[in-house]
C-alpha atoms as a PDB file:
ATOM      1  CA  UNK A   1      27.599  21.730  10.505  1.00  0.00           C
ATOM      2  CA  UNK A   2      24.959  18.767   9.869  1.00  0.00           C
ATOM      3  CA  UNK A   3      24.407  17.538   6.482  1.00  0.00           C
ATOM      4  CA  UNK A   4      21.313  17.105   5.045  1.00  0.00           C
ATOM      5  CA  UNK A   5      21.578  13.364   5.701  1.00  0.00           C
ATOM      6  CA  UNK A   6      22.410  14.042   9.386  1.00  0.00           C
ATOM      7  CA  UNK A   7      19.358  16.292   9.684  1.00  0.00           C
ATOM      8  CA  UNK A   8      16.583  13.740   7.938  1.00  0.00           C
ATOM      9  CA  UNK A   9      18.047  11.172  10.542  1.00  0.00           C
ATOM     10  CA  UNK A  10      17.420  13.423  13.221  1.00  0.00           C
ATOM     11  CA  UNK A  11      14.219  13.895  12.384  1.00  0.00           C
ATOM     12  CA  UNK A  12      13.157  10.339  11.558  1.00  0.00           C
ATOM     13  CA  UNK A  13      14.795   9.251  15.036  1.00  0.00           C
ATOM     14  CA  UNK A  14      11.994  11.972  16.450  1.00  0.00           C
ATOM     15  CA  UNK A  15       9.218  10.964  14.508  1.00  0.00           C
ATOM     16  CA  UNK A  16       9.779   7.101  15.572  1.00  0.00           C
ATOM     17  CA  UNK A  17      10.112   8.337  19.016  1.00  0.00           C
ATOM     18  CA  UNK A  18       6.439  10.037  18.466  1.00  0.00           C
ATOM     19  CA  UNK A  19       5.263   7.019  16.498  1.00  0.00           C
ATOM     20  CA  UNK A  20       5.991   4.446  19.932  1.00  0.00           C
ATOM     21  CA  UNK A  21       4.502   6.887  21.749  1.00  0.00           C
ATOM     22  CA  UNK A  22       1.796   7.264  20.301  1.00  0.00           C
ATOM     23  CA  UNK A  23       1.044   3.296  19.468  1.00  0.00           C
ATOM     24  CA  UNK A  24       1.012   2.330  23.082  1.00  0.00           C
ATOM     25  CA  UNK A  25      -1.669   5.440  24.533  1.00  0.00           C
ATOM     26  CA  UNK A  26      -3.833   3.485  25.962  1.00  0.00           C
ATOM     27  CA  UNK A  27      -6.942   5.199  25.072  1.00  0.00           C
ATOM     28  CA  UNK A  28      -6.238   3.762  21.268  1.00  0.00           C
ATOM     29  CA  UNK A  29      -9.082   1.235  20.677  1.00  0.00           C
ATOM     30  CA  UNK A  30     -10.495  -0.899  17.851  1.00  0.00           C
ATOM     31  CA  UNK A  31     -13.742   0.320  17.728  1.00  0.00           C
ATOM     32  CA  UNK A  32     -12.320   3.823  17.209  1.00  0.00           C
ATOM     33  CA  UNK A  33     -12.823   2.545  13.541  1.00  0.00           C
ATOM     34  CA  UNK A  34     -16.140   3.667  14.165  1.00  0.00           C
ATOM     35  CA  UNK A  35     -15.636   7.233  15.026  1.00  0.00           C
ATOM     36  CA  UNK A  36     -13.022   7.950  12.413  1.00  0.00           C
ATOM     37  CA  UNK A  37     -15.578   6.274   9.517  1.00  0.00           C
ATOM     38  CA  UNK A  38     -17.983   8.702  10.788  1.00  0.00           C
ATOM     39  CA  UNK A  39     -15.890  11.581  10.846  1.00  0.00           C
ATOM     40  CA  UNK A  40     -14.030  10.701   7.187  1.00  0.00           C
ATOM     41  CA  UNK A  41     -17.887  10.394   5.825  1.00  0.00           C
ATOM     42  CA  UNK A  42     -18.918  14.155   7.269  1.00  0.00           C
ATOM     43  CA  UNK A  43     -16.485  15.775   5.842  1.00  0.00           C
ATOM     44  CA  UNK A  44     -17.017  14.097   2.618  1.00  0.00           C
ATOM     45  CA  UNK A  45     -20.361  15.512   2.841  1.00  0.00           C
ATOM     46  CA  UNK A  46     -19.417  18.611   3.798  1.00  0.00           C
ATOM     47  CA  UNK A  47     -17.157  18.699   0.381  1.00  0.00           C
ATOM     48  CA  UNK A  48     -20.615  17.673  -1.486  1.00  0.00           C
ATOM     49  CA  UNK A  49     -19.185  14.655  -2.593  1.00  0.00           C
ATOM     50  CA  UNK A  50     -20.755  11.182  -3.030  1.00  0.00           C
ATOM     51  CA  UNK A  51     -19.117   8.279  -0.951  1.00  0.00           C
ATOM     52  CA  UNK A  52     -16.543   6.637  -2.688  1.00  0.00           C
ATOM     53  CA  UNK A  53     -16.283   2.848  -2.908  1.00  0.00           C
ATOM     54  CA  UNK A  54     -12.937   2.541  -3.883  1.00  0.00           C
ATOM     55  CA  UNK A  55      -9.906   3.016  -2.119  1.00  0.00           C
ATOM     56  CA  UNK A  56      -6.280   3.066  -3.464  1.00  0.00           C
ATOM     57  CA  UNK A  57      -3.514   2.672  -1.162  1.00  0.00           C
ATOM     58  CA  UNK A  58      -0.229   4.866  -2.340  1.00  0.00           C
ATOM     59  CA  UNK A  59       3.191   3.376  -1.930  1.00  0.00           C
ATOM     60  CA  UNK A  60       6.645   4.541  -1.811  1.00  0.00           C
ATOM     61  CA  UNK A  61       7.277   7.129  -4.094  1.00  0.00           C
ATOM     62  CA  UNK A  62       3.725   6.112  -5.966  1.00  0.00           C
ATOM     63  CA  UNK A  63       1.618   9.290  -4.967  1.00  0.00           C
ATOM     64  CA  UNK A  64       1.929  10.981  -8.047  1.00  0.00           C
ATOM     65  CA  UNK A  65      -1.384   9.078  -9.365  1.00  0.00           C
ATOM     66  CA  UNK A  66      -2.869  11.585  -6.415  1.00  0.00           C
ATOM     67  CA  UNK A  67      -1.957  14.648  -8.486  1.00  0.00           C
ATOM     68  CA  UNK A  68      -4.341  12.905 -11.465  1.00  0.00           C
ATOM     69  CA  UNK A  69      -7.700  12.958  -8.779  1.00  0.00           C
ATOM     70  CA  UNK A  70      -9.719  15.781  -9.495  1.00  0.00           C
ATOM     71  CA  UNK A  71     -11.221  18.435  -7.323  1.00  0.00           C
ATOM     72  CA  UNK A  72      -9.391  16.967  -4.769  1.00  0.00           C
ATOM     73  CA  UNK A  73     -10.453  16.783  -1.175  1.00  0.00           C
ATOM     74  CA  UNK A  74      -7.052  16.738   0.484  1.00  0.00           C
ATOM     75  CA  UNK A  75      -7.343  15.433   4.552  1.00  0.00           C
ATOM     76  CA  UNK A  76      -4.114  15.350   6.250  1.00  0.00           C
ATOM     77  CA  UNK A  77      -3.586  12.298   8.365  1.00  0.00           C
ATOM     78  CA  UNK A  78      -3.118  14.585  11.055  1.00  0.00           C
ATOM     79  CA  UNK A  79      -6.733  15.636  10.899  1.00  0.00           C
ATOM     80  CA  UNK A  80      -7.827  12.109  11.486  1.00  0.00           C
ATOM     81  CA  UNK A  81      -9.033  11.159  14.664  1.00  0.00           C
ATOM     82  CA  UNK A  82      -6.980   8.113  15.159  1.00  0.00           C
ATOM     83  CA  UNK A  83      -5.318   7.860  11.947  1.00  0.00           C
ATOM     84  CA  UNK A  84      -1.657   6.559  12.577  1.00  0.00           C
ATOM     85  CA  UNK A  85       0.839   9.237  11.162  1.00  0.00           C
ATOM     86  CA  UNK A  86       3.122   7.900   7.923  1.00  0.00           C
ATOM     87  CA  UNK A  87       7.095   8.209   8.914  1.00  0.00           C
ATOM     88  CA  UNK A  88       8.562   6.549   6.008  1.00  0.00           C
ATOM     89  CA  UNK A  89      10.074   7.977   2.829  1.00  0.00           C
ATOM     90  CA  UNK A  90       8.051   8.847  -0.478  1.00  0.00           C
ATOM     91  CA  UNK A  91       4.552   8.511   2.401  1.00  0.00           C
ATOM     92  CA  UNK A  92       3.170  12.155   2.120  1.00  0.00           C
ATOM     93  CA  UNK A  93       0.728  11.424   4.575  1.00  0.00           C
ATOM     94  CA  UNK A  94      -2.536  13.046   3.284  1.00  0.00           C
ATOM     95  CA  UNK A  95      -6.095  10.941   1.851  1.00  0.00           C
ATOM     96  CA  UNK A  96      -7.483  12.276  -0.690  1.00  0.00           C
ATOM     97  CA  UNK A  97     -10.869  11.938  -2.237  1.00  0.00           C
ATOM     98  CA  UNK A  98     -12.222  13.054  -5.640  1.00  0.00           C
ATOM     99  CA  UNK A  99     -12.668  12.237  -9.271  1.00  0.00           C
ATOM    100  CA  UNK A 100     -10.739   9.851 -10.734  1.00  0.00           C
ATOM    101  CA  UNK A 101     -11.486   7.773 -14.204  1.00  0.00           C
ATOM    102  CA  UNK A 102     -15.082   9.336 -13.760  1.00  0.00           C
ATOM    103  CA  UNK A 103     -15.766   7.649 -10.036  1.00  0.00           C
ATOM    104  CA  UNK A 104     -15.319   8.812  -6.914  1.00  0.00           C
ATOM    105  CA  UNK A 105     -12.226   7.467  -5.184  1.00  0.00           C
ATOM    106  CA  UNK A 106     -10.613   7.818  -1.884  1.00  0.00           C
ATOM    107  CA  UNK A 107      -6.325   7.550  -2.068  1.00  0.00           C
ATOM    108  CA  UNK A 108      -4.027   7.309   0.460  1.00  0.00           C
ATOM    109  CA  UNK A 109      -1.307   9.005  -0.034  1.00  0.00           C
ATOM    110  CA  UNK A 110       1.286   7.119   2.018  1.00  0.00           C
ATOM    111  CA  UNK A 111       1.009   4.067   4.153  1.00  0.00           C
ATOM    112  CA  UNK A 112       1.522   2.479   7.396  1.00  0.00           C
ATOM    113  CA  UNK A 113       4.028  -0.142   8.395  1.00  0.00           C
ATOM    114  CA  UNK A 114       5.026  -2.591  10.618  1.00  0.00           C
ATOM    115  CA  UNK A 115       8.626  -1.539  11.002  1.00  0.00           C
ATOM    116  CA  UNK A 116       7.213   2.205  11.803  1.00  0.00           C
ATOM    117  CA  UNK A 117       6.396   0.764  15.486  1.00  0.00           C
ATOM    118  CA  UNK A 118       2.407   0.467  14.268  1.00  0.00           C
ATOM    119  CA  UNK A 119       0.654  -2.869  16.136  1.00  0.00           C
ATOM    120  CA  UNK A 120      -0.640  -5.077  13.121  1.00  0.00           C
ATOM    121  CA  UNK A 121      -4.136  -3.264  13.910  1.00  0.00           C
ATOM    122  CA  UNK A 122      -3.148  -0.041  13.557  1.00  0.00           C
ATOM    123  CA  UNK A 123      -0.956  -0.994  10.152  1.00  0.00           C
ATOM    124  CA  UNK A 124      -4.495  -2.074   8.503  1.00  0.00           C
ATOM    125  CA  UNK A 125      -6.912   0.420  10.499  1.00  0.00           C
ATOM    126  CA  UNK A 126      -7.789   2.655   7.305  1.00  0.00           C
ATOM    127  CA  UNK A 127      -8.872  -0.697   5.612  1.00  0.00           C
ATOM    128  CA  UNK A 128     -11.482  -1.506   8.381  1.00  0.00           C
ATOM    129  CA  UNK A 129     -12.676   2.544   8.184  1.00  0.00           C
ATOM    130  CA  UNK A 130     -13.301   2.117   4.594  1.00  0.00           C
ATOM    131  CA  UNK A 131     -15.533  -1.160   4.950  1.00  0.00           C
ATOM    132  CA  UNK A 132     -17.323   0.694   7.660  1.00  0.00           C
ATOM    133  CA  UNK A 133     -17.528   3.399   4.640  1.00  0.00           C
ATOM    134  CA  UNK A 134     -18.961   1.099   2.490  1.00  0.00           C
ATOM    135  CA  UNK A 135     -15.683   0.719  -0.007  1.00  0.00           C
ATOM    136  CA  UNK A 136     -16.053  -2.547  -2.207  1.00  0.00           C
ATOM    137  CA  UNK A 137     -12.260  -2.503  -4.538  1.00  0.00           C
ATOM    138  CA  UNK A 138      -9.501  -1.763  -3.012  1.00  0.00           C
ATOM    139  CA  UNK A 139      -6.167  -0.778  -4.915  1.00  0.00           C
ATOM    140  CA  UNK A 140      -2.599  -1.176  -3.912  1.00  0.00           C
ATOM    141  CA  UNK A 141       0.263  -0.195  -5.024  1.00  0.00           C
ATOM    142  CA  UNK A 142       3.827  -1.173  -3.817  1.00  0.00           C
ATOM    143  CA  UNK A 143       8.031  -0.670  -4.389  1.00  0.00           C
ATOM    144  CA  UNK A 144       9.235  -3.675  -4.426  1.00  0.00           C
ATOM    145  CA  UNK A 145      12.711  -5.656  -5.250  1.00  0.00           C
ATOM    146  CA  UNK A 146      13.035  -8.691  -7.771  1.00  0.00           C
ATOM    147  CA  UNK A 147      13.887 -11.980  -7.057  1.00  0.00           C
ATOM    148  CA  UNK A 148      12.709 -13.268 -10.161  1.00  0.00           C
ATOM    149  CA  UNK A 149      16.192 -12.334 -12.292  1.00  0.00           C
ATOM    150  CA  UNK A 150      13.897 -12.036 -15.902  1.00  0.00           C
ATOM    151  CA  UNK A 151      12.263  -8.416 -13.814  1.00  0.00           C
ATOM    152  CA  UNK A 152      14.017  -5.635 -14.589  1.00  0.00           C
ATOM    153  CA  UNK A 153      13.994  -2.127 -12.903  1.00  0.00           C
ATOM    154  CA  UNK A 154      10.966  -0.399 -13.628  1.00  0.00           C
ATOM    155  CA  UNK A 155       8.919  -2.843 -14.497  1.00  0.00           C
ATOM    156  CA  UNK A 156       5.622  -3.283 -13.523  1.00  0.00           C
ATOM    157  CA  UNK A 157       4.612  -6.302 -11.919  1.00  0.00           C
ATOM    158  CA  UNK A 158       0.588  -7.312 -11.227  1.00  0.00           C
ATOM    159  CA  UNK A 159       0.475  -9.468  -8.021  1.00  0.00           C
ATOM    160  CA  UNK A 160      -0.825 -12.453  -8.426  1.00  0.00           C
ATOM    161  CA  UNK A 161      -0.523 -14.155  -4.636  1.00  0.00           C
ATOM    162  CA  UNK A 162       1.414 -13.407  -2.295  1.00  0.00           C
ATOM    163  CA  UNK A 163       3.675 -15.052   0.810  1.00  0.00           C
ATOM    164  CA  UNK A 164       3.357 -13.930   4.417  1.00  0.00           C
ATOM    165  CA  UNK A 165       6.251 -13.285   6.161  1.00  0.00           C
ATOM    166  CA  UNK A 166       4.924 -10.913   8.674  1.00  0.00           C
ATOM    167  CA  UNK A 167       2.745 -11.365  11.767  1.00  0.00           C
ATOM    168  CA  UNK A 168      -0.824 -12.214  10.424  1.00  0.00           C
ATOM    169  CA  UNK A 169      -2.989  -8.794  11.261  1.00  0.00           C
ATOM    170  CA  UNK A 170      -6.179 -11.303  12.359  1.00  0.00           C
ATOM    171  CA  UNK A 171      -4.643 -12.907  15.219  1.00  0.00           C
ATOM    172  CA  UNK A 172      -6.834 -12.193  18.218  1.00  0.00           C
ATOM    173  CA  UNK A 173     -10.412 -12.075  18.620  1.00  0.00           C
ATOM    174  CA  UNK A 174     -12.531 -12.110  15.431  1.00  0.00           C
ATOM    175  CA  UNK A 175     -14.206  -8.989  14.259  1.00  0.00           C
ATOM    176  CA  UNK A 176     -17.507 -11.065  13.150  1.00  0.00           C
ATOM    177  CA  UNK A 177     -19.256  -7.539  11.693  1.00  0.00           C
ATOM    178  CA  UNK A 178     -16.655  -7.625   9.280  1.00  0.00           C
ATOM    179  CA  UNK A 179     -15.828 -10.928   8.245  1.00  0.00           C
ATOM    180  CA  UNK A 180     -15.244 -15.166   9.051  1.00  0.00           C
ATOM    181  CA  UNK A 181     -12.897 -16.111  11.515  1.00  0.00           C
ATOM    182  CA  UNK A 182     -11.211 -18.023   8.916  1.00  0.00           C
ATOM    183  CA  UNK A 183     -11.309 -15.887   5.528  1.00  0.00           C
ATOM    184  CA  UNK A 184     -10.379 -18.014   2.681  1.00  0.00           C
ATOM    185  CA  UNK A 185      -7.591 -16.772   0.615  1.00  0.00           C
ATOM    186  CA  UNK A 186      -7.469 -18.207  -2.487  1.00  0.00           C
ATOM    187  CA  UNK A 187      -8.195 -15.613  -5.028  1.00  0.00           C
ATOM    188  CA  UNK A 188      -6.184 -12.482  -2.606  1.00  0.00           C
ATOM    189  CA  UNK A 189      -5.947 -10.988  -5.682  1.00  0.00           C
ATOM    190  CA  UNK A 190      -9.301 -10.702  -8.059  1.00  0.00           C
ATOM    191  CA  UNK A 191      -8.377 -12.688 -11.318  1.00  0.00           C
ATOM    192  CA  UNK A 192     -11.003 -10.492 -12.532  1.00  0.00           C
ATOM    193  CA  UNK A 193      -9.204  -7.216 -12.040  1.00  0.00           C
ATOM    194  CA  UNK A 194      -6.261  -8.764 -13.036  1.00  0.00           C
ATOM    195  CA  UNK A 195      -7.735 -10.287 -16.214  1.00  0.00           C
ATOM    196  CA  UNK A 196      -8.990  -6.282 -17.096  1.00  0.00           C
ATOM    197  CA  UNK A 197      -5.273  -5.109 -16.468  1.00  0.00           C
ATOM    198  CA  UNK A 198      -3.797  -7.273 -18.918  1.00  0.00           C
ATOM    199  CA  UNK A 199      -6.450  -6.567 -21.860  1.00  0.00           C
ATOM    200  CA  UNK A 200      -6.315  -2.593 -20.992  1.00  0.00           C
ATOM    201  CA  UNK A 201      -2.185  -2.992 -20.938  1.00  0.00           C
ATOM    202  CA  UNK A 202      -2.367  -4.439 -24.529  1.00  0.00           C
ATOM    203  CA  UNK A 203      -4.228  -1.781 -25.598  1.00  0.00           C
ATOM    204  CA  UNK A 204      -1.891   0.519 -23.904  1.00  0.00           C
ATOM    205  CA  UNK A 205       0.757  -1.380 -25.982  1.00  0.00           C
ATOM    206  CA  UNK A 206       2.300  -1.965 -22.270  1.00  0.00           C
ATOM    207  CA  UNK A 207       4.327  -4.662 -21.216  1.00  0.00           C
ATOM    208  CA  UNK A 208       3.326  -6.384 -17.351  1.00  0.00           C
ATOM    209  CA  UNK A 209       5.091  -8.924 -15.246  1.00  0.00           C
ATOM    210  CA  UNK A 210       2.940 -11.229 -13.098  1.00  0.00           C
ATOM    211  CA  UNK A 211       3.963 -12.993 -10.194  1.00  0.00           C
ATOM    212  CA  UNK A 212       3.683 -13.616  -6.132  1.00  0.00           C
ATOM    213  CA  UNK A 213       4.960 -11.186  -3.723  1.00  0.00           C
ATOM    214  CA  UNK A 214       6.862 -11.887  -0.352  1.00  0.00           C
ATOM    215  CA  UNK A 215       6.338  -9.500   2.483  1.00  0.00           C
ATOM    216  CA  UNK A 216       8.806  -9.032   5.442  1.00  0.00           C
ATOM    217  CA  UNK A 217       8.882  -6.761   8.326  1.00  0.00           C
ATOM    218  CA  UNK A 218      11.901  -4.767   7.715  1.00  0.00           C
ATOM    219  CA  UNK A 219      13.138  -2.438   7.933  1.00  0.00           C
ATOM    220  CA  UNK A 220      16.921  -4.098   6.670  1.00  0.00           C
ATOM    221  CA  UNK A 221      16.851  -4.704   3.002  1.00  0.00           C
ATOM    222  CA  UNK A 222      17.036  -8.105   2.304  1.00  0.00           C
ATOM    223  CA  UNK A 223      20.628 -10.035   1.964  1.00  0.00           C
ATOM    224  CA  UNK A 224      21.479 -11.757  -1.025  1.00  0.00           C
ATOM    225  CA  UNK A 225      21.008 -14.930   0.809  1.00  0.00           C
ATOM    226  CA  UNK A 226      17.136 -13.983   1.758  1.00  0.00           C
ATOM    227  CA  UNK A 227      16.905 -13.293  -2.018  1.00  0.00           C
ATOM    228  CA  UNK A 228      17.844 -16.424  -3.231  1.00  0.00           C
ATOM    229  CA  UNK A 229      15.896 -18.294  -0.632  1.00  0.00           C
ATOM    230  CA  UNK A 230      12.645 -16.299  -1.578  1.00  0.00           C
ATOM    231  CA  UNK A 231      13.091 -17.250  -4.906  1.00  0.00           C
ATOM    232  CA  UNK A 232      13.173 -20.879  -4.224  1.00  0.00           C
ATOM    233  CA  UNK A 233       9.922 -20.377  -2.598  1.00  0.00           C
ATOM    234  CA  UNK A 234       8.599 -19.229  -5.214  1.00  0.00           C
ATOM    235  CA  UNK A 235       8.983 -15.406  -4.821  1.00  0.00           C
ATOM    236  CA  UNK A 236       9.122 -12.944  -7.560  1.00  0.00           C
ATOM    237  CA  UNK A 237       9.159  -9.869  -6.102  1.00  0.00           C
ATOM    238  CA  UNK A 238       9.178  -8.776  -1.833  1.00  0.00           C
ATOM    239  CA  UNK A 239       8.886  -6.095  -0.104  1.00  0.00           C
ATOM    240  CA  UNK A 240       7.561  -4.478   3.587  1.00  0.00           C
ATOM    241  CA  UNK A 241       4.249  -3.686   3.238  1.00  0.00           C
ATOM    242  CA  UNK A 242       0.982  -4.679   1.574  1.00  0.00           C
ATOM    243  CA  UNK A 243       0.497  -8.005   2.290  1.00  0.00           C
ATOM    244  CA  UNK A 244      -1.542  -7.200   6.230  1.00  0.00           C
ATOM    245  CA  UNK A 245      -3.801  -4.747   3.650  1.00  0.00           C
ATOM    246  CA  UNK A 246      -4.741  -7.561   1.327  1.00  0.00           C
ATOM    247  CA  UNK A 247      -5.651  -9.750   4.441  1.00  0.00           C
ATOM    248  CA  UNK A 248      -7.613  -7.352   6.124  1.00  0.00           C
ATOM    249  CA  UNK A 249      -9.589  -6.176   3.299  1.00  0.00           C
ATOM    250  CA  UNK A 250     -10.349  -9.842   1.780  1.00  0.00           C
ATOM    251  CA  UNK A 251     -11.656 -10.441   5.363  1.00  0.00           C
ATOM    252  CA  UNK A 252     -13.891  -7.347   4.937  1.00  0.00           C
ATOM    253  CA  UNK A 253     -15.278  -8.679   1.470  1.00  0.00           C
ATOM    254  CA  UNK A 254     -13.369  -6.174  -0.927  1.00  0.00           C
ATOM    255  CA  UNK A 255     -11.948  -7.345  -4.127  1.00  0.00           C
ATOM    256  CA  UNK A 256      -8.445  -6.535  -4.649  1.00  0.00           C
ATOM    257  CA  UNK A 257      -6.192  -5.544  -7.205  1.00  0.00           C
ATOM    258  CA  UNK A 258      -2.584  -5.188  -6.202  1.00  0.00           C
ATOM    259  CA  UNK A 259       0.777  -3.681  -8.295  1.00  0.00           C
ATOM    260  CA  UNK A 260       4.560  -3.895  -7.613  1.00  0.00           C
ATOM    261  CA  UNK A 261       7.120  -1.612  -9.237  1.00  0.00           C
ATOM    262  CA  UNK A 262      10.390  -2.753  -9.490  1.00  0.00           C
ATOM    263  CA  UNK A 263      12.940  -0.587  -7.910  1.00  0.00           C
ATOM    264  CA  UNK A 264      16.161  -2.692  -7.628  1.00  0.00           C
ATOM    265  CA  UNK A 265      16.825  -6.195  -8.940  1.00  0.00           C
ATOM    266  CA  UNK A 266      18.631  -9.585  -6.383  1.00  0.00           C
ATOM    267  CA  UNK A 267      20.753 -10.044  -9.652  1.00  0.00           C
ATOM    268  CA  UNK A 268      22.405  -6.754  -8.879  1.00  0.00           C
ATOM    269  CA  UNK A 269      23.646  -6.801  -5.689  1.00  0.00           C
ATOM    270  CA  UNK A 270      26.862  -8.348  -6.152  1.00  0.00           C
ATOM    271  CA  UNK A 271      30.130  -7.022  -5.248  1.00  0.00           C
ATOM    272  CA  UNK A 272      29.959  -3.668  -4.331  1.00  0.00           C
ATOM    273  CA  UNK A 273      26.102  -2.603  -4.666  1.00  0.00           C
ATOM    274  CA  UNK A 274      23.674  -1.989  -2.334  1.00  0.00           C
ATOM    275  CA  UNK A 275      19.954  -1.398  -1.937  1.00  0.00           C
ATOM    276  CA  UNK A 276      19.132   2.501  -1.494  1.00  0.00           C
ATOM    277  CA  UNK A 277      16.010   4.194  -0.056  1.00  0.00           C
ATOM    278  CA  UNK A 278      16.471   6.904  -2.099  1.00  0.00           C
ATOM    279  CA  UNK A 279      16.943   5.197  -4.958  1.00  0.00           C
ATOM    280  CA  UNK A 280      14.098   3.078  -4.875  1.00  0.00           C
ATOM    281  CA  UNK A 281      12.028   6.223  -4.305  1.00  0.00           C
ATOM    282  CA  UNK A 282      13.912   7.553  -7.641  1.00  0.00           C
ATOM    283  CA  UNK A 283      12.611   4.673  -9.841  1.00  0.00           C
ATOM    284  CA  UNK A 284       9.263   4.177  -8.289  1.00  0.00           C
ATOM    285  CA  UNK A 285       9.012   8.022  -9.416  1.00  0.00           C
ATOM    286  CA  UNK A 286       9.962   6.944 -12.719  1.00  0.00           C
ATOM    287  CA  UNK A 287       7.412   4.525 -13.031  1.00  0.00           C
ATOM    288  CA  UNK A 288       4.663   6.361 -11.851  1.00  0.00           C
ATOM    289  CA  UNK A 289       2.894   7.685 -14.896  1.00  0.00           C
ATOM    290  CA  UNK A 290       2.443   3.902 -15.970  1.00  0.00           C
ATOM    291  CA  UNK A 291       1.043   2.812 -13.181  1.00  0.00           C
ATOM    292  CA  UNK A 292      -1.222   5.749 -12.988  1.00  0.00           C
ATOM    293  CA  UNK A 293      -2.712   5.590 -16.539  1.00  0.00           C
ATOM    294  CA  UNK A 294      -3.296   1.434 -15.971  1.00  0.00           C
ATOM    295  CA  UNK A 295      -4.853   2.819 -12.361  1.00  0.00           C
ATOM    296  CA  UNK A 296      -7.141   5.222 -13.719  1.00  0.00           C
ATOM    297  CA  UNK A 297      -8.342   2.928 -16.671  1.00  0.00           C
ATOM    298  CA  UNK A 298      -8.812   0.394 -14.482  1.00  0.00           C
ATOM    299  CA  UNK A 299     -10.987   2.014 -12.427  1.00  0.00           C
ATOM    300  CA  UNK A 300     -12.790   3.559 -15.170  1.00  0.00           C
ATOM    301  CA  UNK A 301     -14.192   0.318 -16.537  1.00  0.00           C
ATOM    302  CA  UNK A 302     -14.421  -0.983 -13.704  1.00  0.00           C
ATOM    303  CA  UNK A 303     -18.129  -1.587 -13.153  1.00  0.00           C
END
């Protein structure tokens, strides 16, 4: 008889299979951007709600802030003409628009990754759809591991830069309607935004850790050797994801705010531990509500 492990493998072995499938059709196209922006904004006014103009990007075991949106619009990813499908763990797979801090937001619920079998266009498609949708702030949200050994699990880091260690998503012909061939990075990461979170959190009487997150391709965890060499870099915190967002959507003029939670900590993983999908998805739970409430106030003043 299979366990329950032995069955989600299955399963994710299937969905993969789909996912590979599905990423080399050949009818997939950029400027299918187009027709999903088009078909995202009818049924938005079909729900009688105004276009939203900020989008918040869910990560693993983050989409509780979802259940906070009010009279929710919920569109499955399968609904979406040329929306990649989410595979990984704590990635529900549905965007959702309502009310959230008193403006209209759009959330995914679940993202898109490189080590899902998704080209680097396909990873940051939803972030070209909402330009085309007229989104200006974009929000995302990440689990993430420490390599700075003062982080502790559950802790909620702001991201103040970041390191790319992941094929860059604007190799390749320039999309000129939706930004410079050569986007200047600098400020990634509004010090605006950032500069709001840490005046809301001291109001909130809540503590933040700020630092520069490292992005690889997984979908291995990270050896303790890669941790220690990351930190001499100058990484605090890495993870899988996020980084291809930030790039895309600073190309497409947003301004970005970006969040790690700490799931599991470098300083830990000595004889005997390991790093655990499920228990990442276990603490980033945990640590939902906090990054929720600095979300939603967040968004709330911002004007």
């Amino acid at each position: 008889m299979e366990t329950t492990k032995e069955i989600r493998a299955a399963k994710e072995v299937r969905e993969h299979e789909q996912l590979r499938h599905r990423a080399q059709e050949p009818g997939w196209d950029y400027n299918n951007n187009i027709e999903t922006a088009g078909y995202l904004r009818q049924r938005i006014a079909d729900a009688g709600k105004p276009m939203p103009n900020v989008a918040i990007i869910l990560g693993s075991g983050l989409g509780k802030l979802a259940d906070r949106i009010e009279e929710p619009l919920v569109i499955p990813y399968g609904e979406i003409p040329h929306f990649p499908q989410s595979t990984a763990i704590g990635h529900k797979g549905n965007l959702i628009v309502g009310t959230l801090g008193g403006k209209t937001v759009m959330a995914m619920q679940g993202r898109f990754h490189y080590y899902e079998g998704y080209t680097m266009e396909q990873v940051t498609f939803p972030e070209r759809v909402f330009a085309r949708m007229g989104v200006k702030t974009l929000f995302v949200s990440n689990a993430a591991g420490a390599c700075n050994e003062s982080f502790r699990v559950g802790d909620l880091m702001v991201i103040t830069d970041h390191i790319n260690f992941m094929p860059n998503p604007l190799v390749g012909p320039n999309r000129e309607e939706f930004g410079p061939r050569f986007p200047d990075m600098t400020h990634a990461y509004s010090p605006r935004l950032r500069q709001m979170a840490d005046s809301i959190a001291e109001r909130m009487h809540l503590k933040l850790q700020h630092g520069v997150y490292l992005a690889g391709t997984g979908p291995s965890y990270e050896t303790p050797a890669e941790y220690r060499m990351f930190r001499t870099w100058g990484a605090d915190a890495v993870g899988m994801s996020t980084v291809p967002e930030v790039i895309v959507a600073n190309h497409c003029g947003m301004e970005v705010f970006g969040m790690s939670v700490i799931t599991n900590q470098a300083a830990d993983l000595g004889k005997g531990a390991v790093n655990d999908g499920d228990d990442v998805i276990r603490q980033a739970d945990a640590a939902a509500d906090r990054m929720t409430t600095l979300f939603t106030q967040l968004i709330t003043h911002n004007s």
